[in-house]
N, C-alpha and C. Protein backbone atom coordinates (compact mmCIF):
# COMPACT_ATOMS: atom_id res chain seq x y z
N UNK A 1 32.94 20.17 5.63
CA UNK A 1 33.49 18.81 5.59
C UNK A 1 32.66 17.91 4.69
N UNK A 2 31.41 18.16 5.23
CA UNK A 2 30.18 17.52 3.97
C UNK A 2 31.07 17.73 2.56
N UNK A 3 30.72 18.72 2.27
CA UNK A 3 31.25 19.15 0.84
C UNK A 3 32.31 18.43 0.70
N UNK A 4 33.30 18.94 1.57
CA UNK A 4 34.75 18.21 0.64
C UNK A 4 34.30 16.52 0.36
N UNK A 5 33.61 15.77 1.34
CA UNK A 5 33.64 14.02 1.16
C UNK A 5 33.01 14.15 0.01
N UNK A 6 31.92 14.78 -0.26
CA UNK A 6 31.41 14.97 -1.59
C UNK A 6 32.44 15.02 -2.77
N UNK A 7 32.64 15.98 -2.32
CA UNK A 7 34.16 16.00 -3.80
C UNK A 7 34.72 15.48 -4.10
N UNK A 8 35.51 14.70 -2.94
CA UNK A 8 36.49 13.53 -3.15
C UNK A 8 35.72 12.62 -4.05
N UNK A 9 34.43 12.14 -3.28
CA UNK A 9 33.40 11.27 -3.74
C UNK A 9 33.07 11.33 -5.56
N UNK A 10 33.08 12.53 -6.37
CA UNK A 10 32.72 13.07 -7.09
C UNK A 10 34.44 12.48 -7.74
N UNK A 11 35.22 12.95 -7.02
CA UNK A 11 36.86 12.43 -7.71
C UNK A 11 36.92 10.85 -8.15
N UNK A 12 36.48 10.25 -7.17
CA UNK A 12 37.02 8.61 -7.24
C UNK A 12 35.60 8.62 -8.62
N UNK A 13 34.78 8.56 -8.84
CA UNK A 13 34.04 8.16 -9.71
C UNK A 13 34.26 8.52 -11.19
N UNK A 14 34.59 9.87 -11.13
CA UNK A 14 35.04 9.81 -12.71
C UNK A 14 36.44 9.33 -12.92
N UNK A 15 37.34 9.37 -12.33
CA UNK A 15 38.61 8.18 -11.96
C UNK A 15 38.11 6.94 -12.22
N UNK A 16 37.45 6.45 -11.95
CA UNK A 16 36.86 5.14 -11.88
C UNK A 16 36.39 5.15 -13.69
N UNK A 17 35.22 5.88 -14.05
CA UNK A 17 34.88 6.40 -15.40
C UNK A 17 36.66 6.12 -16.07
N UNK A 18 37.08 6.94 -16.28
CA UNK A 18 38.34 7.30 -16.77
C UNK A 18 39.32 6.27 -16.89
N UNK A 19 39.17 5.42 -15.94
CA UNK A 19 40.43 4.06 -15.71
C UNK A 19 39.58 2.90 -16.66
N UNK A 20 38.25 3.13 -16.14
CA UNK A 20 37.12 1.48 -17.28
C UNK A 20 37.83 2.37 -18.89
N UNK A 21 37.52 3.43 -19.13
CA UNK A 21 37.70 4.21 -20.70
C UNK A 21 39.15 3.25 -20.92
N UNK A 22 40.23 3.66 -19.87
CA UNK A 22 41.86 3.59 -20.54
C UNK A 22 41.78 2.09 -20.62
N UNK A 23 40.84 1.21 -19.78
CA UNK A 23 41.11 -0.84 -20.13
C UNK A 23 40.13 -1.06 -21.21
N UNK A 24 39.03 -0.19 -21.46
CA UNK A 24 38.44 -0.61 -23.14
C UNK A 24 39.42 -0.61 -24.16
N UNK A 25 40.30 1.12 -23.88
CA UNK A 25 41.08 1.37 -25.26
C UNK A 25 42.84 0.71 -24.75
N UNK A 26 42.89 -0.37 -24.31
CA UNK A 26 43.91 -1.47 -24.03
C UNK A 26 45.21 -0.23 -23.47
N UNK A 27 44.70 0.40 -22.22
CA UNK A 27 46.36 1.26 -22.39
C UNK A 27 47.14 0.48 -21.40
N UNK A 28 48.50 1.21 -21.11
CA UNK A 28 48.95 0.33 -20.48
C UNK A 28 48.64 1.30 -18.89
N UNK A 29 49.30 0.90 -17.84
CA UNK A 29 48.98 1.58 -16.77
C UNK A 29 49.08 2.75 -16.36
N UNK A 30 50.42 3.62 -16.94
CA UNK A 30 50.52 4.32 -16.57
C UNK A 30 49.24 5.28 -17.81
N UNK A 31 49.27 4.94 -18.91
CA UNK A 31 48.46 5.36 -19.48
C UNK A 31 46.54 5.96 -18.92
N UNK A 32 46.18 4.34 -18.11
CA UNK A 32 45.25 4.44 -17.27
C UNK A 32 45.01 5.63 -16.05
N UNK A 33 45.97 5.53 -15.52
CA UNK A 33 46.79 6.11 -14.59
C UNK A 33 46.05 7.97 -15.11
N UNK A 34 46.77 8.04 -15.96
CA UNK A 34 46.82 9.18 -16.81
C UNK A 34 45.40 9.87 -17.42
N UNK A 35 44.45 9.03 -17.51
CA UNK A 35 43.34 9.39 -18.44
C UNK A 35 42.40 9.09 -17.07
N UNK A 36 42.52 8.57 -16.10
CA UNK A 36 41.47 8.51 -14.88
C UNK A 36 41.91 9.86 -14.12
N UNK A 37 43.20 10.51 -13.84
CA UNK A 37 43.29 11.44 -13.35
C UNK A 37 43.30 13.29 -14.66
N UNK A 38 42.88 12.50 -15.32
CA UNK A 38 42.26 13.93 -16.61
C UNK A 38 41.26 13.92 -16.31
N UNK A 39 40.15 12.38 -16.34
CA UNK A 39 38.70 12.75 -16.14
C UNK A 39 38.01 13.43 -14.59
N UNK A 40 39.11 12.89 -13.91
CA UNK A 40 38.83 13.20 -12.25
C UNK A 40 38.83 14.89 -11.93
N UNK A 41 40.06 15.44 -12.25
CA UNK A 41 40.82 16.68 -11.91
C UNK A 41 40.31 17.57 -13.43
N UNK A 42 40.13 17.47 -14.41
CA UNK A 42 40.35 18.30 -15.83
C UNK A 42 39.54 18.87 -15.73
N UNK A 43 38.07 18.81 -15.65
CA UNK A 43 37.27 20.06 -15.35
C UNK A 43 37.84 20.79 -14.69
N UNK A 44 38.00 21.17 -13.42
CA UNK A 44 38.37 21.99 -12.27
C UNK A 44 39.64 22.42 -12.06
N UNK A 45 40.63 21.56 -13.18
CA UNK A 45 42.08 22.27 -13.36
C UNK A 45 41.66 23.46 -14.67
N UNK A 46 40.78 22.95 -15.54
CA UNK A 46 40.45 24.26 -16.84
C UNK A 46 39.71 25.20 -16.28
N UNK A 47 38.99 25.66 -15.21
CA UNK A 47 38.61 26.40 -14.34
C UNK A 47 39.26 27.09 -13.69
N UNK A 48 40.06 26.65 -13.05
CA UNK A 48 41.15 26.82 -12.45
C UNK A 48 41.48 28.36 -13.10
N UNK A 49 42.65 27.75 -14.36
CA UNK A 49 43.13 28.30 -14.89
C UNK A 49 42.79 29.16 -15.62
N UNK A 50 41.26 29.23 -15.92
CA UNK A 50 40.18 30.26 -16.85
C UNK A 50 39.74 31.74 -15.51
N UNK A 51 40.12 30.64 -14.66
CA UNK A 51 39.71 31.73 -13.37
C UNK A 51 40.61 32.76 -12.96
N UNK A 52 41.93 32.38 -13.12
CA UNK A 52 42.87 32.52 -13.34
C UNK A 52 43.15 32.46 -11.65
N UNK A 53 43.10 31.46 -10.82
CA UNK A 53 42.61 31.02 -9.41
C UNK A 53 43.95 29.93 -8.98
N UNK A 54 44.48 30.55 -8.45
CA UNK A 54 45.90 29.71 -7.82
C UNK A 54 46.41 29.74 -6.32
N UNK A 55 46.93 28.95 -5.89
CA UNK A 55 47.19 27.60 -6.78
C UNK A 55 45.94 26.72 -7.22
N UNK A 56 46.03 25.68 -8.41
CA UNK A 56 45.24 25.26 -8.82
C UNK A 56 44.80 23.76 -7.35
N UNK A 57 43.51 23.32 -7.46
CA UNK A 57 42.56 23.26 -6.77
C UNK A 57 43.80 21.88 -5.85
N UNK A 58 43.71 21.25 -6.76
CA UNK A 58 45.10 19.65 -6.12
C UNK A 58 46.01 20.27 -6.27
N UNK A 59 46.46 20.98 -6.14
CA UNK A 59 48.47 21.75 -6.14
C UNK A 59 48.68 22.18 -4.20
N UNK A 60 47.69 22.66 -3.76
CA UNK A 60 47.32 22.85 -2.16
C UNK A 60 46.56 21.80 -1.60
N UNK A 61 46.19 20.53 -2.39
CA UNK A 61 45.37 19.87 -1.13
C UNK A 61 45.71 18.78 -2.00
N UNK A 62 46.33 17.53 -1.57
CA UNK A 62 46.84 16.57 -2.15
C UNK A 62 46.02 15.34 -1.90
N UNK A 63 44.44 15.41 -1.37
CA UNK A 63 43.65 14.80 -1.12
C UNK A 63 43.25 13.98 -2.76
N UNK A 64 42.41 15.11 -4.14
CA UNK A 64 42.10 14.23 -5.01
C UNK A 64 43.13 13.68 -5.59
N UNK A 65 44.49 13.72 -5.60
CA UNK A 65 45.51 13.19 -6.24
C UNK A 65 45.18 11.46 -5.76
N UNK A 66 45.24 11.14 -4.13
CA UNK A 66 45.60 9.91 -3.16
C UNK A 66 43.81 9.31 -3.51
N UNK A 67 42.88 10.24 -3.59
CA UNK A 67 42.04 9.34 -3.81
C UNK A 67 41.80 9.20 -5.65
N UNK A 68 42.09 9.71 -6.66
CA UNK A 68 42.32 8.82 -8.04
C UNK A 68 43.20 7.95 -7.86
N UNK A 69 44.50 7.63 -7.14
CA UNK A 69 45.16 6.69 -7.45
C UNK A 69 44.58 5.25 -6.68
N UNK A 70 43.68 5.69 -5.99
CA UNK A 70 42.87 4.69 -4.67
C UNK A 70 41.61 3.95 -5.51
N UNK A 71 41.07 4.90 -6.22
CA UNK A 71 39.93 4.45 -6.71
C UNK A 71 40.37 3.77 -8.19
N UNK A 72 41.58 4.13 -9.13
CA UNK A 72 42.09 3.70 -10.13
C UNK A 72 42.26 1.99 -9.81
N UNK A 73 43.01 2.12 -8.52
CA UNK A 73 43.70 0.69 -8.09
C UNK A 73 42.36 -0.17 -7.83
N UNK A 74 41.32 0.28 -7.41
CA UNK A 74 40.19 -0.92 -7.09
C UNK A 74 39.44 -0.84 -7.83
N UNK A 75 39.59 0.38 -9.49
CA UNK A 75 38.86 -0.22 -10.65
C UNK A 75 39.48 -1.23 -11.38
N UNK A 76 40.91 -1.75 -11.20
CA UNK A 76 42.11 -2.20 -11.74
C UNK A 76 41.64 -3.52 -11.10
N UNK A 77 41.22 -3.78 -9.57
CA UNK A 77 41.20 -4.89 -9.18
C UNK A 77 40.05 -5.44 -9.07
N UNK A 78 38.83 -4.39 -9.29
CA UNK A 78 37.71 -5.22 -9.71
C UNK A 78 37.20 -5.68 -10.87
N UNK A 79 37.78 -4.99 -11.96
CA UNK A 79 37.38 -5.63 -13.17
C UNK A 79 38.21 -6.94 -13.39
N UNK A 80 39.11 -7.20 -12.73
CA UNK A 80 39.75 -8.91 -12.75
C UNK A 80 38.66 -9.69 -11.87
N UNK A 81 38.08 -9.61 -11.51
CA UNK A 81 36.97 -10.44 -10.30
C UNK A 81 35.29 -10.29 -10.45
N UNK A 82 35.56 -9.12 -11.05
CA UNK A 82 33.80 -9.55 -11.29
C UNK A 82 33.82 -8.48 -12.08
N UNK A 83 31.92 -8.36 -12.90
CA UNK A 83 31.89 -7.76 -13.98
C UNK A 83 31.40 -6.08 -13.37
N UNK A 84 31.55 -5.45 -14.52
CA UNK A 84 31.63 -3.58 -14.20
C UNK A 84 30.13 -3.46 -13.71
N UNK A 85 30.04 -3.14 -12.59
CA UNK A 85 28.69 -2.33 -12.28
C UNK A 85 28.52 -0.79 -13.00
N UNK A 86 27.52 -1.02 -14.11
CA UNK A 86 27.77 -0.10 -14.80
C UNK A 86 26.18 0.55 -14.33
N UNK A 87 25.74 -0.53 -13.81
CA UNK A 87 24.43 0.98 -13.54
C UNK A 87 24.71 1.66 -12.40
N UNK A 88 25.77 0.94 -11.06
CA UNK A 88 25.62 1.64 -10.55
C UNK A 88 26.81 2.96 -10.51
N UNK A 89 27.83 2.64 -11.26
CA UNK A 89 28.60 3.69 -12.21
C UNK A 89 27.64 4.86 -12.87
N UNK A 90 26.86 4.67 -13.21
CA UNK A 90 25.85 5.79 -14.15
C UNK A 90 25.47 6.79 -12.87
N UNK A 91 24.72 5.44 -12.06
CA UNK A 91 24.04 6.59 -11.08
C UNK A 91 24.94 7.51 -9.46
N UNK A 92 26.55 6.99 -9.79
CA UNK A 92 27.54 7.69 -9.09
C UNK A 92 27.93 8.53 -10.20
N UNK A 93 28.23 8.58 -11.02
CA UNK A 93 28.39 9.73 -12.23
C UNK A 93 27.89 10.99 -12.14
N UNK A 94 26.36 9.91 -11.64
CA UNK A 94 25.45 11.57 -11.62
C UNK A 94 25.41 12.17 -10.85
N UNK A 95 25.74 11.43 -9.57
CA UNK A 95 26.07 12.42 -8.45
C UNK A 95 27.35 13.43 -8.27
N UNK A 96 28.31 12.69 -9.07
CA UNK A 96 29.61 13.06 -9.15
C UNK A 96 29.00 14.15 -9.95
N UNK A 97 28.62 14.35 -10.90
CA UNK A 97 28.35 15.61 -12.29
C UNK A 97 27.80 16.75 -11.26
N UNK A 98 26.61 16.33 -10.13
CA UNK A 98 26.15 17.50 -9.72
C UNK A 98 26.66 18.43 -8.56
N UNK A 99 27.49 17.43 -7.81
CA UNK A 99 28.32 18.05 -6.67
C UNK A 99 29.20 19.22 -7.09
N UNK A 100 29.95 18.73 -8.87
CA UNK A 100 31.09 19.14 -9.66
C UNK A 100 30.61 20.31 -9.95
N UNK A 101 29.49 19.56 -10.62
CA UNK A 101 28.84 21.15 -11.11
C UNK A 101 28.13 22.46 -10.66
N UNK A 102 28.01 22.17 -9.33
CA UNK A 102 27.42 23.33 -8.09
C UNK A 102 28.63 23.56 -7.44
N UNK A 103 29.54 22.85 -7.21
CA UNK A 103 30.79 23.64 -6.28
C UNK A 103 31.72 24.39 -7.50
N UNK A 104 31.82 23.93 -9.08
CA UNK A 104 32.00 24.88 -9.67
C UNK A 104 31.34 26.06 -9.96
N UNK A 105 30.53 25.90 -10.31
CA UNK A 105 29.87 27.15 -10.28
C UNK A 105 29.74 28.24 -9.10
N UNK A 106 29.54 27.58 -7.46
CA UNK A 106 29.94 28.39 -6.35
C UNK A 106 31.83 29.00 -6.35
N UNK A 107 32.43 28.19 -6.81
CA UNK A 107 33.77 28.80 -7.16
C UNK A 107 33.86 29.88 -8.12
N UNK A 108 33.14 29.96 -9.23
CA UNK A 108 33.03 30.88 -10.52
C UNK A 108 32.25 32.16 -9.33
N UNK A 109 31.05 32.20 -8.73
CA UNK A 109 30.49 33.16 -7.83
C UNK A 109 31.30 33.47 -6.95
N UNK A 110 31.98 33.24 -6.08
CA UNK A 110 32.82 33.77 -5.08
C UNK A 110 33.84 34.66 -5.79
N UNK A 111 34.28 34.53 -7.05
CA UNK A 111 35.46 34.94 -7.84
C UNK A 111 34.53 36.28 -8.37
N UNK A 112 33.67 36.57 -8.18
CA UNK A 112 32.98 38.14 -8.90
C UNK A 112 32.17 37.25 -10.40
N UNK A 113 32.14 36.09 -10.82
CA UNK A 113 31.73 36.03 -12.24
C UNK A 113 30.02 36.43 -12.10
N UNK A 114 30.03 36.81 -13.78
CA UNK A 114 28.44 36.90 -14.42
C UNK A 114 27.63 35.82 -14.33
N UNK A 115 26.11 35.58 -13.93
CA UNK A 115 25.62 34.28 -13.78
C UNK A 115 25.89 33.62 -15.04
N UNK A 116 25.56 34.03 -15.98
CA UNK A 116 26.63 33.48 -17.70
C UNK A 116 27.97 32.83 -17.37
N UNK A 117 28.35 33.31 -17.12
CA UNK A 117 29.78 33.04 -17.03
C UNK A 117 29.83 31.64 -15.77
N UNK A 118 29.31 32.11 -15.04
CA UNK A 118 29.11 31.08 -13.40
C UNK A 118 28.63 29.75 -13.97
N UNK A 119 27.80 29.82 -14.77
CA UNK A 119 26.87 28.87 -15.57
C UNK A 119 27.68 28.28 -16.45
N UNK A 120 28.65 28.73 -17.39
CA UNK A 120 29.82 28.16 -17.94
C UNK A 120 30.78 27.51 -16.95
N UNK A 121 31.31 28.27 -16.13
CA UNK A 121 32.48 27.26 -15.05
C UNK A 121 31.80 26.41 -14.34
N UNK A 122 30.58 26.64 -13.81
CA UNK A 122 30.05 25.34 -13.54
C UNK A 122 30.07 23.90 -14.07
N UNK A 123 29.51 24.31 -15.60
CA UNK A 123 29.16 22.85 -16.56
C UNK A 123 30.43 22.68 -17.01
N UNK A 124 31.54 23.48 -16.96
CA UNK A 124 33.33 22.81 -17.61
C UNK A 124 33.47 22.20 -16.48
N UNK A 125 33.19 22.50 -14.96
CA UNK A 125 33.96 21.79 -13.95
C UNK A 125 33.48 20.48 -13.88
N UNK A 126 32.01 20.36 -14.50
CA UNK A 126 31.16 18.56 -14.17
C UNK A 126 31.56 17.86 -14.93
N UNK A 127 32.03 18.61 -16.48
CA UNK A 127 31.94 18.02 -17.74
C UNK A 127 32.99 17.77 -18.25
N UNK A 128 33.95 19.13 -17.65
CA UNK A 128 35.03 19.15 -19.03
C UNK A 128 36.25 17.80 -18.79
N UNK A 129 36.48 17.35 -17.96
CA UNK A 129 37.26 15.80 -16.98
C UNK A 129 36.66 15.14 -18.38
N UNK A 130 35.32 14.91 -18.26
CA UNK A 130 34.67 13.92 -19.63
C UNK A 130 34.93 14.29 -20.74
N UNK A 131 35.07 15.43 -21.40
CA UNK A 131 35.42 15.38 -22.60
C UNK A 131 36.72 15.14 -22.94
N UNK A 132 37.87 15.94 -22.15
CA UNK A 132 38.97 14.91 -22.09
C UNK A 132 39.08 13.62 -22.22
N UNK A 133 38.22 12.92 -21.50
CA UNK A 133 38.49 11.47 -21.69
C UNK A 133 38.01 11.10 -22.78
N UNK A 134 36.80 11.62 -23.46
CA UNK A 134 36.64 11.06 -24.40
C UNK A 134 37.60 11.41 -25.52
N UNK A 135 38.20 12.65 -25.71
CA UNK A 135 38.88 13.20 -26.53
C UNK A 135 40.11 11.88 -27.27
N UNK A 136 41.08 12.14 -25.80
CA UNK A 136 41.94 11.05 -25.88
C UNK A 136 41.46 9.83 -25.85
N UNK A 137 40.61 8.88 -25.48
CA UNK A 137 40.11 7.85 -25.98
C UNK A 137 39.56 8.05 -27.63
N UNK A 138 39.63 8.96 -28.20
CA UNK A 138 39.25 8.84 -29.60
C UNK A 138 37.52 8.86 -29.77
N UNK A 139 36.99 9.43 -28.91
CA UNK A 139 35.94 9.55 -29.11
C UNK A 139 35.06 10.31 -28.97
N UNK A 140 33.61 10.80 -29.89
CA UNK A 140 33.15 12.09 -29.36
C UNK A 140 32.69 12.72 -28.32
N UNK A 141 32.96 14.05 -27.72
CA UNK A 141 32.70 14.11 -26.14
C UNK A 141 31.12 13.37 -26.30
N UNK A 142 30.60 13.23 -24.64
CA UNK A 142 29.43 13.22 -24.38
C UNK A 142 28.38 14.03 -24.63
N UNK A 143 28.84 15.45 -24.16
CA UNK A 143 28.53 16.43 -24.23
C UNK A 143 28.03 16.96 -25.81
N UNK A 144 28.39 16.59 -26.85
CA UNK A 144 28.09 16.99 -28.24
C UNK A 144 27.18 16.01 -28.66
N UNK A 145 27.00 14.92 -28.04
CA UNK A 145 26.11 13.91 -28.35
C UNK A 145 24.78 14.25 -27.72
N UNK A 146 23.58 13.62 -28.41
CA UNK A 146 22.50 13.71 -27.71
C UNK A 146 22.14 13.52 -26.35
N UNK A 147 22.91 13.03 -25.76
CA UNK A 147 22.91 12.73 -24.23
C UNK A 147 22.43 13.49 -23.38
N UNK A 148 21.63 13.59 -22.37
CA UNK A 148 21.62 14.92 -21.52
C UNK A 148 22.43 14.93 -20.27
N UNK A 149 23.76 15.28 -20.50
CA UNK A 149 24.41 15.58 -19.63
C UNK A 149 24.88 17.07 -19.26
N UNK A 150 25.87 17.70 -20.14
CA UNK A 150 26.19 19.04 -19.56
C UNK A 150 24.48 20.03 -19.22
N UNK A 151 23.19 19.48 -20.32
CA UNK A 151 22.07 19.71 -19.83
C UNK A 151 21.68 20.09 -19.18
N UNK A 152 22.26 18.94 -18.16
CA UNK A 152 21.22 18.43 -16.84
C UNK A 152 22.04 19.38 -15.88
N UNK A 153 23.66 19.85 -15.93
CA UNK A 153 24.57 20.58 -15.45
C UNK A 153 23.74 22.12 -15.34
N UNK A 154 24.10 22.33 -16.87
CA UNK A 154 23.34 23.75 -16.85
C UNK A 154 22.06 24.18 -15.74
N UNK A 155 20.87 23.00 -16.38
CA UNK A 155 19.71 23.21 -15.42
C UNK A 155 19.80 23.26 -14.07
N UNK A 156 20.60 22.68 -13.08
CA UNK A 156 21.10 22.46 -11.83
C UNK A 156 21.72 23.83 -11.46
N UNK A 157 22.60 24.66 -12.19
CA UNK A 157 23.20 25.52 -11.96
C UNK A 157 22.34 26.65 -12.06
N UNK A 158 21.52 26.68 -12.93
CA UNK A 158 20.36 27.70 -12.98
C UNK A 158 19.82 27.78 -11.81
N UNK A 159 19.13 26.61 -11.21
CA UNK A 159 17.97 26.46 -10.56
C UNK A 159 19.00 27.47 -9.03
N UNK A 160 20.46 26.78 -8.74
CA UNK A 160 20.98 27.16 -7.85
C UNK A 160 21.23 28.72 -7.81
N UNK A 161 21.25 29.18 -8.99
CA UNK A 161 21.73 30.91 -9.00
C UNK A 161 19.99 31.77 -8.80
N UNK A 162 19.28 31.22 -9.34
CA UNK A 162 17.93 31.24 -8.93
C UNK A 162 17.50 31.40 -7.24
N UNK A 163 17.74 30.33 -6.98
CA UNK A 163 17.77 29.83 -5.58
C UNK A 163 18.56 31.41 -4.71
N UNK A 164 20.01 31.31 -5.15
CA UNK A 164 20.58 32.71 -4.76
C UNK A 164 19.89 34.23 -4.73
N UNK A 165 19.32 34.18 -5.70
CA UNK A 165 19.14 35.48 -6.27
C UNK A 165 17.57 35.70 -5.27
N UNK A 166 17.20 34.72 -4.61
CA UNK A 166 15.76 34.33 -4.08
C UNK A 166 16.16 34.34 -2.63
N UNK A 167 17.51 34.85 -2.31
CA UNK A 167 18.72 34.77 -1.00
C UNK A 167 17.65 33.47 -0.35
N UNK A 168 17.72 32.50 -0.54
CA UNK A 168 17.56 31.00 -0.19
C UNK A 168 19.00 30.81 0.58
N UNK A 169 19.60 30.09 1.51
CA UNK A 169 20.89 30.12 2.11
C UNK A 169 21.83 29.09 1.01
N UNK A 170 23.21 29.34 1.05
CA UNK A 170 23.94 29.24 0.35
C UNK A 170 23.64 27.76 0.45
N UNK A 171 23.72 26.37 1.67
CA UNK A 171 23.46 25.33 1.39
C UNK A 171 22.08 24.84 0.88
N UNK A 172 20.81 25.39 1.27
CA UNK A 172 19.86 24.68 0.47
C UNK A 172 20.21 25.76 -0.87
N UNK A 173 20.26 26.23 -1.22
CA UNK A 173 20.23 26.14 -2.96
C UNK A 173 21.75 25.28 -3.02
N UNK A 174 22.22 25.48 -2.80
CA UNK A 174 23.38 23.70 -3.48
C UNK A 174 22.52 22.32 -3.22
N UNK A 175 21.52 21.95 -2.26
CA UNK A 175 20.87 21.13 -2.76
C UNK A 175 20.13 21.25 -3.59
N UNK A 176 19.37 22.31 -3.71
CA UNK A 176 18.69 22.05 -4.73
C UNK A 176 18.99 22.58 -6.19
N UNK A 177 20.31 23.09 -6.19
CA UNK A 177 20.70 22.77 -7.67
C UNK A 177 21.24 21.15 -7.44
N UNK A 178 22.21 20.83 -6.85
CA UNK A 178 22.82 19.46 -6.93
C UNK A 178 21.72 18.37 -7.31
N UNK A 179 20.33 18.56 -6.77
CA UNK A 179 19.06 17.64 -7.02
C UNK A 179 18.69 17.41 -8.27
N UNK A 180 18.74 19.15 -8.49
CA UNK A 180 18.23 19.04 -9.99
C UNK A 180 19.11 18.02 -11.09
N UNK A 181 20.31 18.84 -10.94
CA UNK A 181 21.34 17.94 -12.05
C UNK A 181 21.25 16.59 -11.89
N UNK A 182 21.38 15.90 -10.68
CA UNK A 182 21.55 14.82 -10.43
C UNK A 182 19.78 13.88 -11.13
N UNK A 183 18.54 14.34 -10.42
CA UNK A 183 17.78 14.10 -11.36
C UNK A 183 17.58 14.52 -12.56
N UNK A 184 17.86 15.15 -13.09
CA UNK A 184 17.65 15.11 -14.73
C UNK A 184 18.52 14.27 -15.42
N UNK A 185 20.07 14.29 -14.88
CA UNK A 185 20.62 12.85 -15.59
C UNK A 185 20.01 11.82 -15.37
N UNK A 186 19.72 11.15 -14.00
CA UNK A 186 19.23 9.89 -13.73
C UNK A 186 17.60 10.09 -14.52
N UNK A 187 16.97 11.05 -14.62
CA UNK A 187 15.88 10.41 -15.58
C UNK A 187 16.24 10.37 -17.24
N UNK A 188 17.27 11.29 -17.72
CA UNK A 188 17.80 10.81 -18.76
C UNK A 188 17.78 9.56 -19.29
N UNK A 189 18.78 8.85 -17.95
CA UNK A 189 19.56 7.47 -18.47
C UNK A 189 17.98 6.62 -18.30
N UNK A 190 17.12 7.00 -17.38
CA UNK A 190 15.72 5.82 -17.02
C UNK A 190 14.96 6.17 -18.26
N UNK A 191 14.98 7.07 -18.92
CA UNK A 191 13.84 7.04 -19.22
C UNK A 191 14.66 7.09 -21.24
N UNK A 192 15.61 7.34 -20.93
CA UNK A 192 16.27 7.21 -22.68
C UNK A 192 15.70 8.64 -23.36
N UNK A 193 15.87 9.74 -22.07
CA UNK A 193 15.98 10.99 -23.25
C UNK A 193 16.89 11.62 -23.61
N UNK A 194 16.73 11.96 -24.59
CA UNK A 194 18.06 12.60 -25.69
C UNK A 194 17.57 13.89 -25.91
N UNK A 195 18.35 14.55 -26.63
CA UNK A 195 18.16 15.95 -27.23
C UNK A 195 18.12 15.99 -27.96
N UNK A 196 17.26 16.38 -29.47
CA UNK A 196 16.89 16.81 -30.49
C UNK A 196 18.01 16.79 -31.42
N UNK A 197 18.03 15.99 -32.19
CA UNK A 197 19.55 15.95 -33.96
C UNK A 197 18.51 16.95 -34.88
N UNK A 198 19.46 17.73 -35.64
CA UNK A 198 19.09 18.52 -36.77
C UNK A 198 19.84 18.26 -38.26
N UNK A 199 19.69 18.39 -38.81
CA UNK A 199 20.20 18.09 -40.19
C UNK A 199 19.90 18.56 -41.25
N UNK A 200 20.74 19.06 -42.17
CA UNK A 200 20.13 19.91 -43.27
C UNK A 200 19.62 19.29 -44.31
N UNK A 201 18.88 19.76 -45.23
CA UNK A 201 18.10 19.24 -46.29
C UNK A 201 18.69 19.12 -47.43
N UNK A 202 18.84 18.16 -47.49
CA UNK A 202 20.08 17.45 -48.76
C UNK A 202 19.43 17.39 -50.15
């Protein structure tokens, strides 16, 4: 039950992410509508379907559908009333990224995958919602940018298959991958680290 409030929890926030994206780039509602429930659900529907895992994750449980349209509507009604809490948006993000990204990756493991592979469906399920959004907002994912986000995914998912492989019980290693991810973004954003640009010699 933990888990699922988590998830949901993890839903309304990039919904939330996703709905501020669609009122920067002026859409209209249903548009909003549309690009908060890509960033919410799109990781874990491309999983889904890579998993080849059906029905897909909201097609049987109509829970994240009622909470994006819940959390859309009171990003809709708080940005008319007061201004965007954007730090504390950052630091629900990050929680949202690490819940996403350890219950994907425990979904990729239950299915038979390679820790490679587990380690990939993990960081599409935290991430890939965001690159969508940025996509269709016209802009470059996060993820290709210096940012440390899918990063901080990866590292979290490591630490957790680690944790496994160390037969640690299935819930403390989800905390302590979920810890990891979640701190390494939040010292990211505190501390302004980036990842290394390369460039060729002109």
């Amino acid at each position: 039950m933990l888990l699922y409030v988590l998830d949901l929890f993890g839903v309304a926030v990039f919904a939330a992410s996703g709905a501020l994206a669609g009122i920067a780039s002026r859409l209209d509602l249903l548009g909003i509508i549309v690009l908060a429930s890509i960033t919410a659900i799109g990781g874990g529907t491309l999983r889904d379907v890579l998993l080849n895992r059906h029905p897909i994750f909201w097609m049987h449980d109509s829970g994240p559908i009622w909470t994006i349209l819940a959390a859309t509507a009171a990003t809709l009604l708080w940005v008319q009333v007061l201004p965007v809490p954007t730090d504390a948006l950052l630091i629900a993000d990050a929680i949202g990224l690490a819940v996403f990204a350890i219950s994907g990756a425990q979904v990729a493991e239950k299915a038979g995958c390679r820790p490679m592979v587990t380690v990939l469906m993990g960081t599409l399920t935290g991430s890939g919602g965001g690159v969508l959004r940025d996509v269709l907002s016209a802009k470059v994912p996060l993820i290709l940018r210096q940012d440390i986000y899918a990063t901080a995914a990866i590292a979290g998912i490591a630490v957790y298959l680690l944790a496994r492989a160390a037969k640690v019980s299935t819930a403390w290693a989800f905390a302590a991958g979920a810890v990891t991810v979640a701190g390494t973004r939040l010292a990211a954003i505190a501390y302004d680290l980036k990842l290394p640009v390369f460039s060729a010699v002109s």
